[in-house]
C-alpha atoms as a PDB file:
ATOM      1  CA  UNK A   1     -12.920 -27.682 -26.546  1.00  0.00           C
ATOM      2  CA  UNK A   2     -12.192 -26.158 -29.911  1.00  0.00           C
ATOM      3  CA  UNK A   3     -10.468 -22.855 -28.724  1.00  0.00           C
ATOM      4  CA  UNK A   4      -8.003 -24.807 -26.786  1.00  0.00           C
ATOM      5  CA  UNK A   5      -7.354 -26.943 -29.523  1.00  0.00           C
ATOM      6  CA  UNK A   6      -6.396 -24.100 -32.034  1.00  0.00           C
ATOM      7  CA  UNK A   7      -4.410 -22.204 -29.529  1.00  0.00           C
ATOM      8  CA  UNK A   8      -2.372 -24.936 -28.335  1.00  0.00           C
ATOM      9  CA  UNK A   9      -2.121 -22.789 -25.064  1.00  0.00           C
ATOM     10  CA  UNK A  10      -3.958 -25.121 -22.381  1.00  0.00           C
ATOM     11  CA  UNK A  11      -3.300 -28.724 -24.441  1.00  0.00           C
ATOM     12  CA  UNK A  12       0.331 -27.956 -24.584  1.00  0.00           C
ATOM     13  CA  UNK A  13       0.705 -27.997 -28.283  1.00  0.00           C
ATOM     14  CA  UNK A  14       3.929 -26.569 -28.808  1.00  0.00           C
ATOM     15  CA  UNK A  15       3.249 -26.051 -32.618  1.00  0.00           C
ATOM     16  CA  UNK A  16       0.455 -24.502 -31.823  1.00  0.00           C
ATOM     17  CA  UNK A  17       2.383 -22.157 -29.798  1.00  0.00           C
ATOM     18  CA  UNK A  18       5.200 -21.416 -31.430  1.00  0.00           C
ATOM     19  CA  UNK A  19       3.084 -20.775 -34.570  1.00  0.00           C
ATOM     20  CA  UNK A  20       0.895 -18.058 -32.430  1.00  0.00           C
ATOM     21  CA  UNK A  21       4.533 -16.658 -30.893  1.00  0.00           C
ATOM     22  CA  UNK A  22       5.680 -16.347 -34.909  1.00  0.00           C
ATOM     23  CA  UNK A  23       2.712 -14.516 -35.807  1.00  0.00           C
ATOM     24  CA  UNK A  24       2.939 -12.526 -33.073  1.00  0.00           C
ATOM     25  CA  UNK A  25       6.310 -11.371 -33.770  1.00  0.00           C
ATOM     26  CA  UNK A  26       5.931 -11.508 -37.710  1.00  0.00           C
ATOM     27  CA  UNK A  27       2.584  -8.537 -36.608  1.00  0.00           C
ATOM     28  CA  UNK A  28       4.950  -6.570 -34.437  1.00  0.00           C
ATOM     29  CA  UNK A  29       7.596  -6.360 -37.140  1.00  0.00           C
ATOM     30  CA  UNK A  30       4.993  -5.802 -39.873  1.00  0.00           C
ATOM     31  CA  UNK A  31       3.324  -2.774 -37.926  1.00  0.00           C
ATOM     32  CA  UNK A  32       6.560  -0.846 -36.625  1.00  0.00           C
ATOM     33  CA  UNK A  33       9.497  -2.516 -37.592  1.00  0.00           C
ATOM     34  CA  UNK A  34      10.978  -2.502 -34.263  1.00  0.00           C
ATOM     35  CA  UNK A  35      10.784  -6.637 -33.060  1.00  0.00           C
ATOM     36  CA  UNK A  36      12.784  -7.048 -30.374  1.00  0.00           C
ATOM     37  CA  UNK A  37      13.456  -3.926 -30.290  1.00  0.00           C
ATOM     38  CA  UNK A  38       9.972  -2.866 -29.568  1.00  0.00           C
ATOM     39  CA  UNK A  39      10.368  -5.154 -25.817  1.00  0.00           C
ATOM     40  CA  UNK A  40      12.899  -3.194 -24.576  1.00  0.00           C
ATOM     41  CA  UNK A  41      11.519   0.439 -25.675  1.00  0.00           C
ATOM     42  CA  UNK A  42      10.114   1.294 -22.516  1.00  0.00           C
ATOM     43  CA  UNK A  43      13.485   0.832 -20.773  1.00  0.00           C
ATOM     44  CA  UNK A  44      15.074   3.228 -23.021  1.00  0.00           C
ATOM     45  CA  UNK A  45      12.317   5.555 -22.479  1.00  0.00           C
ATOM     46  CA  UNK A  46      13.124   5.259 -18.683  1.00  0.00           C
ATOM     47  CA  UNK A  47      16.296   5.606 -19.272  1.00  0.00           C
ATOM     48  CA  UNK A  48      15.642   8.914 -21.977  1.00  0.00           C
ATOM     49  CA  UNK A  49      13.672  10.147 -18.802  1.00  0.00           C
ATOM     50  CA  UNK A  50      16.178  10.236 -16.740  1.00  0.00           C
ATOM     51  CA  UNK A  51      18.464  12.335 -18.941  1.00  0.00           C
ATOM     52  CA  UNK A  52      15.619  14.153 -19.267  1.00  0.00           C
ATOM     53  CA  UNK A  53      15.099  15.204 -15.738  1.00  0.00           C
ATOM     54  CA  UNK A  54      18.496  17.189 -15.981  1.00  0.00           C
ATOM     55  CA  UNK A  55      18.002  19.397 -18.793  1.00  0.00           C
ATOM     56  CA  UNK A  56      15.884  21.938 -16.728  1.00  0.00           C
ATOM     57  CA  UNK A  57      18.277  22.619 -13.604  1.00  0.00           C
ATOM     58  CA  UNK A  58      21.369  22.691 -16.484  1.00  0.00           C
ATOM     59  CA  UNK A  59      19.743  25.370 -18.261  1.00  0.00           C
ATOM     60  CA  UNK A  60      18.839  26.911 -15.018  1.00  0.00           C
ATOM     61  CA  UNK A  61      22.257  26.698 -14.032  1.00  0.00           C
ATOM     62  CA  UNK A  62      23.579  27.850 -16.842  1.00  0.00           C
ATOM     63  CA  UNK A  63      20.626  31.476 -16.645  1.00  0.00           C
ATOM     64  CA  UNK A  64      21.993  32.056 -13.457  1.00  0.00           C
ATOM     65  CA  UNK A  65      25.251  32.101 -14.182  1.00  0.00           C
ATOM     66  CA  UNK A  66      24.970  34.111 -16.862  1.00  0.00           C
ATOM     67  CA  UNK A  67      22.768  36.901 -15.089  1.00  0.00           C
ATOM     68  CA  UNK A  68      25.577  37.084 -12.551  1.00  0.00           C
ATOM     69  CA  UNK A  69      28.122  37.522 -15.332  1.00  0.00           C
ATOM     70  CA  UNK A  70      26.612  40.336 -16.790  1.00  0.00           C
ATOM     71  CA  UNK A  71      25.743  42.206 -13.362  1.00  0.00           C
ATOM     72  CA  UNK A  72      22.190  41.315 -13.929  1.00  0.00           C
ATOM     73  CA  UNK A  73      22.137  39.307 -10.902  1.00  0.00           C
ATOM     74  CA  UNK A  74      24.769  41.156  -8.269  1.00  0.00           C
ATOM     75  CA  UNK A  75      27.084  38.831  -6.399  1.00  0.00           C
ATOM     76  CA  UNK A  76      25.792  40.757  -2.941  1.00  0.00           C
ATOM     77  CA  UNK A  77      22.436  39.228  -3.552  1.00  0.00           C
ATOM     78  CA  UNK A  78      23.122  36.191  -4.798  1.00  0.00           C
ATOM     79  CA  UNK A  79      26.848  34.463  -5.559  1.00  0.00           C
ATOM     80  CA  UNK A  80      27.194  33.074  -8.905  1.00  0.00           C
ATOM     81  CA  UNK A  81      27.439  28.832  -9.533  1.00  0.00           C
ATOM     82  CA  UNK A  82      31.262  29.646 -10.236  1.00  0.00           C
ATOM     83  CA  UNK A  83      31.617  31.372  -7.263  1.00  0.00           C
ATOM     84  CA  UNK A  84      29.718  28.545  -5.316  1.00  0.00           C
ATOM     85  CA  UNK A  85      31.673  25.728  -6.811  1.00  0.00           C
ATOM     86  CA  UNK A  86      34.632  27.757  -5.520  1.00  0.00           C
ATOM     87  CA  UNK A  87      33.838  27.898  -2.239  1.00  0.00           C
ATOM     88  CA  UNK A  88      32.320  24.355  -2.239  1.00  0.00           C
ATOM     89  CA  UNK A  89      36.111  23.396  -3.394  1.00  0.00           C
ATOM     90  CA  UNK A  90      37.996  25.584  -0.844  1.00  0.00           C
ATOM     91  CA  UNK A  91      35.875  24.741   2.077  1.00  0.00           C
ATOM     92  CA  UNK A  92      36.743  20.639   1.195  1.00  0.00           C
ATOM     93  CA  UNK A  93      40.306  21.138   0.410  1.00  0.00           C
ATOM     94  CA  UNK A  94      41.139  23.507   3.438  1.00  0.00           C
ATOM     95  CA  UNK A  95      40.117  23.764   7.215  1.00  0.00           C
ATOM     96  CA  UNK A  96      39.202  27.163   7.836  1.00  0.00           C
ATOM     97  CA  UNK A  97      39.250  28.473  11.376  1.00  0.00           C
ATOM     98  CA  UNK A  98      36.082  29.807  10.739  1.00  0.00           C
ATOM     99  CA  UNK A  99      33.968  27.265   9.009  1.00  0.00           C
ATOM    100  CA  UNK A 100      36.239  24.146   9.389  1.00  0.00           C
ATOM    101  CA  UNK A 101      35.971  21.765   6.241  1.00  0.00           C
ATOM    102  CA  UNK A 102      32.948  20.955   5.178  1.00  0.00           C
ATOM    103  CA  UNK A 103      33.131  17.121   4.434  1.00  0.00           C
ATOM    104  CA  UNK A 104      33.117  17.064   8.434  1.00  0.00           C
ATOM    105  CA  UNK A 105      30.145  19.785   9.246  1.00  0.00           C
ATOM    106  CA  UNK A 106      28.311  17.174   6.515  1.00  0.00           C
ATOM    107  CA  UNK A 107      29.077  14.256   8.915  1.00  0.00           C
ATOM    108  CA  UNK A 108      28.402  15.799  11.543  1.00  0.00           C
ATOM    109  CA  UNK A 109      24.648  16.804  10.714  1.00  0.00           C
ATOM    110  CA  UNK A 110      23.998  13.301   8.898  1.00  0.00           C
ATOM    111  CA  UNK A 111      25.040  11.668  12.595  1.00  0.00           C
ATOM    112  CA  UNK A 112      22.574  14.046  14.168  1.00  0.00           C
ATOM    113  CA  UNK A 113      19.797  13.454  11.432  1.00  0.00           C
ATOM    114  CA  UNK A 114      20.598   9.872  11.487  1.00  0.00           C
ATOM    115  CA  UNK A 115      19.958   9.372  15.564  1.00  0.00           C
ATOM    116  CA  UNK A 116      16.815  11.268  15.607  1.00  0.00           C
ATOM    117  CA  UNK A 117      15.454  10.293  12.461  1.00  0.00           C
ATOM    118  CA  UNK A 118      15.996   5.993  13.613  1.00  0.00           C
ATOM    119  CA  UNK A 119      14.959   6.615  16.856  1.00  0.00           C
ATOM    120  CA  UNK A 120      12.002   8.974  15.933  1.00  0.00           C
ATOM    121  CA  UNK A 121      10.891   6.156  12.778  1.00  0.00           C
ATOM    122  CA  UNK A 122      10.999   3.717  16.097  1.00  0.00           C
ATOM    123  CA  UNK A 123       9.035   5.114  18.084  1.00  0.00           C
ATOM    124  CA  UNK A 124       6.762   6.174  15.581  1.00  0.00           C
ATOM    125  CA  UNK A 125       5.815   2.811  14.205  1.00  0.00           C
ATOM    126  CA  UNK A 126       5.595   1.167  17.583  1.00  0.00           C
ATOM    127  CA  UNK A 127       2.657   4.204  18.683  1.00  0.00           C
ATOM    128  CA  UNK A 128       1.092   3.632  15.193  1.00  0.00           C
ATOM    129  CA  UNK A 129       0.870  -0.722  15.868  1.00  0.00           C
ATOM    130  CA  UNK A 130      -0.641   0.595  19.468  1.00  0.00           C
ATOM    131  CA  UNK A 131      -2.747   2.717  18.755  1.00  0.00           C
ATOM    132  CA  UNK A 132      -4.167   1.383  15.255  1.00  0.00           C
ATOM    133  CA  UNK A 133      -4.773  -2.208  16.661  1.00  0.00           C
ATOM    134  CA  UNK A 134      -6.224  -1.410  20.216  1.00  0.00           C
ATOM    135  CA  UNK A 135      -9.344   1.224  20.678  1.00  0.00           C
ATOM    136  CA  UNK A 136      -8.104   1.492  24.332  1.00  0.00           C
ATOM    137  CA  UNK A 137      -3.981   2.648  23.394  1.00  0.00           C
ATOM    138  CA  UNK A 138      -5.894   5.091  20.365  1.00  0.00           C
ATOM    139  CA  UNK A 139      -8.060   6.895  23.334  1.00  0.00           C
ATOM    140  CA  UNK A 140      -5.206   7.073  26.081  1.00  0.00           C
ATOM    141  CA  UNK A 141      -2.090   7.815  23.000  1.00  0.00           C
ATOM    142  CA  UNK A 142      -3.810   9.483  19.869  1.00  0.00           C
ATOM    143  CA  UNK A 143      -4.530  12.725  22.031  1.00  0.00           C
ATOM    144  CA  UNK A 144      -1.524  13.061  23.540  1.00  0.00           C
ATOM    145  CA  UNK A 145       0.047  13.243  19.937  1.00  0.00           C
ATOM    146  CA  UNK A 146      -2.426  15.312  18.449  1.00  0.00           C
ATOM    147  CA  UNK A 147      -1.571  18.173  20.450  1.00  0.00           C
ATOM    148  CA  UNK A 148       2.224  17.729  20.836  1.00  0.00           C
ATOM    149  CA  UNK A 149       1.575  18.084  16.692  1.00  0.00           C
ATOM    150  CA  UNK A 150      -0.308  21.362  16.836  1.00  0.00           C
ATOM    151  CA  UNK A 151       2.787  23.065  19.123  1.00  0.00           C
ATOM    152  CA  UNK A 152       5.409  24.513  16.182  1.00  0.00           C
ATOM    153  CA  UNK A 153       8.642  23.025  16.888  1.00  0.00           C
ATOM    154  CA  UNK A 154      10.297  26.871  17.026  1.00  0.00           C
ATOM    155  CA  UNK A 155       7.840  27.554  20.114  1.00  0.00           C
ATOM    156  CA  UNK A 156       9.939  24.637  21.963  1.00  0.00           C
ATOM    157  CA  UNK A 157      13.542  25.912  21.017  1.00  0.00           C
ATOM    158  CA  UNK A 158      13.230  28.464  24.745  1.00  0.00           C
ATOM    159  CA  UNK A 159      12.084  25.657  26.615  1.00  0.00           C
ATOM    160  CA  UNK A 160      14.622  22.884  24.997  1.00  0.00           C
ATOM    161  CA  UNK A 161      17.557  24.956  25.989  1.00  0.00           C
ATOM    162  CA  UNK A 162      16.206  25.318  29.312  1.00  0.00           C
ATOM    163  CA  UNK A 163      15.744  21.379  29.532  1.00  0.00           C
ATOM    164  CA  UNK A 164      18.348  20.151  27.579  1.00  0.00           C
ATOM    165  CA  UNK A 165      21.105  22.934  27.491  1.00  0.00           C
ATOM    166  CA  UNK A 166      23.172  23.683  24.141  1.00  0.00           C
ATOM    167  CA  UNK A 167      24.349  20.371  23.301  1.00  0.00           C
ATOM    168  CA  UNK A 168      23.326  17.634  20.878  1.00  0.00           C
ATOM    169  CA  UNK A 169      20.767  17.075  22.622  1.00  0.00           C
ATOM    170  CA  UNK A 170      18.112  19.409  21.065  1.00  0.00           C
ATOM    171  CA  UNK A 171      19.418  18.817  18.046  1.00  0.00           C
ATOM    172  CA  UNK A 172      18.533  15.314  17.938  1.00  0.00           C
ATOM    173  CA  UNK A 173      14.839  15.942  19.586  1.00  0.00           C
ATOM    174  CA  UNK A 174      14.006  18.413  16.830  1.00  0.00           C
ATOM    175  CA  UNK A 175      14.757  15.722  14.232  1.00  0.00           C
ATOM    176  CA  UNK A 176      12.974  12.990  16.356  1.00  0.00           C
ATOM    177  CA  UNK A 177       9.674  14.940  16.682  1.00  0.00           C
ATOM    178  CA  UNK A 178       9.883  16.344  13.045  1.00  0.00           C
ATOM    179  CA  UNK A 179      10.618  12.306  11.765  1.00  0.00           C
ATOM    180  CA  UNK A 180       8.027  11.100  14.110  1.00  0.00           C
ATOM    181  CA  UNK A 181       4.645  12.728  13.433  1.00  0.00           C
ATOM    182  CA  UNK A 182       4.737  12.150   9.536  1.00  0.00           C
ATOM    183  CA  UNK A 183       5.832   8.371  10.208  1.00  0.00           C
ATOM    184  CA  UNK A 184       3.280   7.800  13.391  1.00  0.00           C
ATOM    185  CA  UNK A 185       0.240   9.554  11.296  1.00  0.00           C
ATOM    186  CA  UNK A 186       0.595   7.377   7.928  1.00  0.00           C
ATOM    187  CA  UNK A 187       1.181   4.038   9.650  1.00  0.00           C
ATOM    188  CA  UNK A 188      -2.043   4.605  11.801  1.00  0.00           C
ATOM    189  CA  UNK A 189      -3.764   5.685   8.959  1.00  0.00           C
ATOM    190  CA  UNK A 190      -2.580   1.972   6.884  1.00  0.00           C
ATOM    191  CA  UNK A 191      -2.867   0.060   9.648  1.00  0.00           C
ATOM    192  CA  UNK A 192      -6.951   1.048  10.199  1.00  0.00           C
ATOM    193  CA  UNK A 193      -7.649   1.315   6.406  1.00  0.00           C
ATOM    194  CA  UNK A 194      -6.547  -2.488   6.247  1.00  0.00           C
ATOM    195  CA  UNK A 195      -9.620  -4.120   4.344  1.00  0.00           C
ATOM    196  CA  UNK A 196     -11.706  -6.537   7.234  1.00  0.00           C
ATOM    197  CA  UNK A 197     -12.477  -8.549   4.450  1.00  0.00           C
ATOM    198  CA  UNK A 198      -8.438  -9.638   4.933  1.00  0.00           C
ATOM    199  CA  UNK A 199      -9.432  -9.842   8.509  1.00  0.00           C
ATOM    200  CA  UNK A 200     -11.900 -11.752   7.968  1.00  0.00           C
ATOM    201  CA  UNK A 201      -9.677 -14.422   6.049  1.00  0.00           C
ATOM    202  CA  UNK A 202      -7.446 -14.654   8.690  1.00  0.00           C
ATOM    203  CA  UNK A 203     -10.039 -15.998  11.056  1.00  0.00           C
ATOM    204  CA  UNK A 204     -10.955 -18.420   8.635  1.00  0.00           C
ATOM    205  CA  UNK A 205      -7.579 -19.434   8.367  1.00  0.00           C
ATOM    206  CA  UNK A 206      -7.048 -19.797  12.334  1.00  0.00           C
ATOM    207  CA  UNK A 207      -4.381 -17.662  12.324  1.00  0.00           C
ATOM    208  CA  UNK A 208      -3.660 -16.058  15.808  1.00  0.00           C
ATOM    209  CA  UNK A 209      -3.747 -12.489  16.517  1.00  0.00           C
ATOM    210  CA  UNK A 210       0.266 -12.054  15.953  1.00  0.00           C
ATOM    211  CA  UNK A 211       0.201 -13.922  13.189  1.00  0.00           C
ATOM    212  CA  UNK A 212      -2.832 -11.717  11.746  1.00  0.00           C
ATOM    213  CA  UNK A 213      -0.660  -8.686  12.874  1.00  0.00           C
ATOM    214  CA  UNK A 214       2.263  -9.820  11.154  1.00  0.00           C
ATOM    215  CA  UNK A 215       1.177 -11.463   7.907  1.00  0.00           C
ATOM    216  CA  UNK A 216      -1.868  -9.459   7.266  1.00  0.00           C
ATOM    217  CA  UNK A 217      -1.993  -5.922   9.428  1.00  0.00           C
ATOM    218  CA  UNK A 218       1.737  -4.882   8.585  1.00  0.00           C
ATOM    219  CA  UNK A 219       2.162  -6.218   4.759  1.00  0.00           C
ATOM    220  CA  UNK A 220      -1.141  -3.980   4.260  1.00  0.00           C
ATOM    221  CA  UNK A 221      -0.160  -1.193   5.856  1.00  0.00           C
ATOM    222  CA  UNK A 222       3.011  -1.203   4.535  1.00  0.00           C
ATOM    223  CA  UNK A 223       2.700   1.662   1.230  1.00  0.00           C
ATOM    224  CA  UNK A 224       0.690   3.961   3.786  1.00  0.00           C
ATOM    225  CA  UNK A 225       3.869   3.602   6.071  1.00  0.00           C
ATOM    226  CA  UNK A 226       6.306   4.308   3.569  1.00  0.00           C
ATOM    227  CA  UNK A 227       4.781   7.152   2.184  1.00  0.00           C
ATOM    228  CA  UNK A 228       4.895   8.447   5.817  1.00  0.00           C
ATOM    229  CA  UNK A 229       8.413   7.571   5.460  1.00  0.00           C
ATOM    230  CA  UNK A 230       9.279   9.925   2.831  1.00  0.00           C
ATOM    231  CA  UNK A 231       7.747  12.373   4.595  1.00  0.00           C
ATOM    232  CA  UNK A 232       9.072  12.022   7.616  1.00  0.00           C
ATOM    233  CA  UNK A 233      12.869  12.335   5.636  1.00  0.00           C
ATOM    234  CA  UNK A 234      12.214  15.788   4.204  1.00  0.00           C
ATOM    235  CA  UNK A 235      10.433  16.719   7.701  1.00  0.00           C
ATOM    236  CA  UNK A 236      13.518  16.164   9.619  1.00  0.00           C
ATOM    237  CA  UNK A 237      15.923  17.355   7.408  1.00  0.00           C
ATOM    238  CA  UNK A 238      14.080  20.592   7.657  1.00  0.00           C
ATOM    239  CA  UNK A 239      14.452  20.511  11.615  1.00  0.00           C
ATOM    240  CA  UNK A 240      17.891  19.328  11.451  1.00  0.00           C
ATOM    241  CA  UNK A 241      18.172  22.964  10.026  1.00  0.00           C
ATOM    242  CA  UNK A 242      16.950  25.064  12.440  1.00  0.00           C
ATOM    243  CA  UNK A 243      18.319  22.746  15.413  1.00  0.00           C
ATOM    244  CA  UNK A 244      21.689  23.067  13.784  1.00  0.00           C
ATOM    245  CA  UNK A 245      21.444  26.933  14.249  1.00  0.00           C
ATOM    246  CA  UNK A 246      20.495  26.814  18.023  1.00  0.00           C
ATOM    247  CA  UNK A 247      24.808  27.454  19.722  1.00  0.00           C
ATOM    248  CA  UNK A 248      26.209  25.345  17.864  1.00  0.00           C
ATOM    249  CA  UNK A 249      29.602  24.765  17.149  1.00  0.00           C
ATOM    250  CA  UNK A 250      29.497  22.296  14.350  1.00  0.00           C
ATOM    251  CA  UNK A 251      27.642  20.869  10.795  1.00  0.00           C
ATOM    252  CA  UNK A 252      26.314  22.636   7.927  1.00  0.00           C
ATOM    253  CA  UNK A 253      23.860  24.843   9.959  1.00  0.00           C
ATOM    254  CA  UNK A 254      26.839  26.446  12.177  1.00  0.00           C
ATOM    255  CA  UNK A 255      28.571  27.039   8.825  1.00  0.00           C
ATOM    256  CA  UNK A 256      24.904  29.127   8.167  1.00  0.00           C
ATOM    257  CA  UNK A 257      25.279  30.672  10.966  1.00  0.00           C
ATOM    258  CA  UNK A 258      28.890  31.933  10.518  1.00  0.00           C
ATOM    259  CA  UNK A 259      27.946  32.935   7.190  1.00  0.00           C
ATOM    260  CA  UNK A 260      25.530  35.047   7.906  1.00  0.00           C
ATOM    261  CA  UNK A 261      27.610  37.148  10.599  1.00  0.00           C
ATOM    262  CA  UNK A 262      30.382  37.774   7.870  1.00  0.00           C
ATOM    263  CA  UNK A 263      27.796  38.040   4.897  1.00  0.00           C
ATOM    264  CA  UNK A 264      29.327  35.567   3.043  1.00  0.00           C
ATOM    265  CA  UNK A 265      26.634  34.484   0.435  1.00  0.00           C
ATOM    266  CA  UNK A 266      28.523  32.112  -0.965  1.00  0.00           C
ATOM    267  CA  UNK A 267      29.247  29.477   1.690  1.00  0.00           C
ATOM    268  CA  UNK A 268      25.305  29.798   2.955  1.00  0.00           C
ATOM    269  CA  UNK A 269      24.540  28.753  -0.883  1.00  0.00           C
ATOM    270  CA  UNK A 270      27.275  25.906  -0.570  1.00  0.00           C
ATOM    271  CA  UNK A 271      26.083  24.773   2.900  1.00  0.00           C
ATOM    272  CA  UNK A 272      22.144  24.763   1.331  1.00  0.00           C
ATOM    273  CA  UNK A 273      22.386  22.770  -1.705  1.00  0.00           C
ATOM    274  CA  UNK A 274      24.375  20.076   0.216  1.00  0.00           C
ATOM    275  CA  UNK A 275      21.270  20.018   2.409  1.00  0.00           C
ATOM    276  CA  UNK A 276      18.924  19.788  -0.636  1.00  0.00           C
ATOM    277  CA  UNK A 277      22.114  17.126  -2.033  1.00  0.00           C
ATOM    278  CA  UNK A 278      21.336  15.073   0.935  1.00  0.00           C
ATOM    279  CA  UNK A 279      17.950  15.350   0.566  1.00  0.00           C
ATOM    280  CA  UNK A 280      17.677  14.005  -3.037  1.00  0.00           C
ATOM    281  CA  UNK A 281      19.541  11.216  -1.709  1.00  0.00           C
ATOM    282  CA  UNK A 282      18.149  10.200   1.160  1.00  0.00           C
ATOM    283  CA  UNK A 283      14.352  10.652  -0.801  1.00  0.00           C
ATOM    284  CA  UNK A 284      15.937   8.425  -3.863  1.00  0.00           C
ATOM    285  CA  UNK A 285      16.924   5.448  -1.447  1.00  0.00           C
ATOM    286  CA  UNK A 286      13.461   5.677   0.419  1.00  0.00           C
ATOM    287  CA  UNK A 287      11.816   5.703  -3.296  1.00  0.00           C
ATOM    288  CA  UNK A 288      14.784   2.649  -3.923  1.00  0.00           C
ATOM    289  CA  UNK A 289      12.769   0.948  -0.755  1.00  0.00           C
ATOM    290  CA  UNK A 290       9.243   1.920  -1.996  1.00  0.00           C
ATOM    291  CA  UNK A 291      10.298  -0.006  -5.573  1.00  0.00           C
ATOM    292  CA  UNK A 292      12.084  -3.144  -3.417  1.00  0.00           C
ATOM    293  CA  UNK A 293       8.971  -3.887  -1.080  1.00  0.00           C
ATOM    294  CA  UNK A 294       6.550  -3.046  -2.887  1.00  0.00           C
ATOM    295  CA  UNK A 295       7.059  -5.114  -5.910  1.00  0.00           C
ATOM    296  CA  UNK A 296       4.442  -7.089  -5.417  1.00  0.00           C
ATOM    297  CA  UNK A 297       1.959  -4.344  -6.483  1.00  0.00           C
ATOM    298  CA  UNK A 298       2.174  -3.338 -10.549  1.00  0.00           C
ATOM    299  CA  UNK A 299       2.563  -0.554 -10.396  1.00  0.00           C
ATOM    300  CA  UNK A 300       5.766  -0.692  -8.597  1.00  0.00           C
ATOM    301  CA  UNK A 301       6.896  -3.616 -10.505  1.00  0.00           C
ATOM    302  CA  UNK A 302       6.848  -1.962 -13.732  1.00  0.00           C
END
């Protein structure tokens, strides 16, 4: 074969490859310049992006807080950044009988968000693998969830506190049912838009019905699930909001709460951009996950 020979690529010539590597590089510095430089451009473009992603809420930052320094923006409406960063540092650095500190009303709502959003993710994946694999759990299930999906989770806040009471109870069933329609509805969907022709390989290769479920249902259904995932994160965080207002005495939505009765703008603003704080990291280490299991796929793996 006369291509092969030239190349060197299939024979194993190594001249012939390391002459087509040299040419290769000798092109790349002849039409940029860059060499080896050139390989690792798109990490500093990542990296470039990144930086990049902070210039717009800087210079918001920085609008704001000028607008409240020259009255434009009045401190009744709105408290300035200074004023918030303030707070934020009196509210860590003191317990206030009226607030407490917040480092402990943050633990306390990422303990509640943390048991209903596991146990809601739970349950949610183990209706999904029901229902998606068996026509017969899809007809007696699916409907049930449907409409439980359709009631708005304030129209149950009257009848929760007549079930459950005031405690953490509620709290933690708002986050569950918030985490677990999201999760349930995306890892139904992935599990039935599996391609049979998969299915069909499996047979061929004799492999039992748990071992189809395991090596061939899940791993497909997989980047439908964990998109329901990152759903399911900003979904509950949101109820872990309003369930955090419902008596309590405790976490960042009590702090609300006792803002609001004393019109203190200030400590609502602190106790709403930890929220959205927590929320940028709890969405970057699902996204961390996405990037980790999904590798496999390119465009992940870039």
């Amino acid at each position: 074969m006369p291509e092969t020979a030239e190349t060197g690529l299939i024979t194993g010539n190594p001249a012939g490859l390391a002459a087509l590597s040299s040419d290769g590089a000798d092109g790349a510095d002849g039409a940029d310049g860059a060499g080896p430089a050139a390989a690792r451009s798109p990490a500093r473009r990542r990296r470039r992006g990144r930086w990049y992603r902070l210039v717009s809420p800087v210079v918001l930052v920085g609008l704001w807080q000028a607008a409240s320094s020259t009255g434009i923006l009045p401190a009744s409406k709105l408290a300035s950044p200074a004023s918030i960063a303030h707070t934020a540092y009196t509210l860590v650095v003191t317990n206030s009988p009226t607030y407490g500190t917040l480092q402990e009303s943050l633990l306390t709502s990422f303990e509640r968000w943390a048991v209903g959003f596991s146990l809601g993710i739970i349950i949610a994946v183990l209706l999904a693998v029901a229902t998606g694999l068996s026509r017969v759990g899809e007809a007696a299930v699916d409907p049930i969830l449907q409409a439980l999906r359709s009631i708005p989770l304030l129209g149950l806040i009257p009848l929760f506190i007549v079930w459950f009471g005031i405690g953490e109870l509620p709290k933690v069933l708002f986050v569950l049912l918030s985490a677990l329609f999201p999760m349930y509805l995306n890892t139904f969907a992935g599990i039935r838009g599996v391609d049979s022709k998969l299915g069909e390989l499996g047979h061929v290769l004799g492999l039992r019905r748990r071992e189809m479920i395991r090596h061939i249902v899940l791993p497909g259904a997989l980047p439908q699930a964990l998109t329901g995932l990152q759903l399911s994160v900003i979904s509950s965080l949101l109820a872990l909001v309003v369930g955090e207002q419902i008596n309590a005495t405790s976490g960042l939505g009590f702090m609300i709460t006792q803002a609001q009765q004393f019109l203190d703008n200030s400590v609502i603003m602190v106790a709403l951009i930890v929220y959205a704080i927590l929320g940028l990291f709890l969405n970057g280490a699902v996204r961390l996950l996405q990037r980790k299991a999904l590798a496999w796929r390119r465009d992940f793996g870039q």
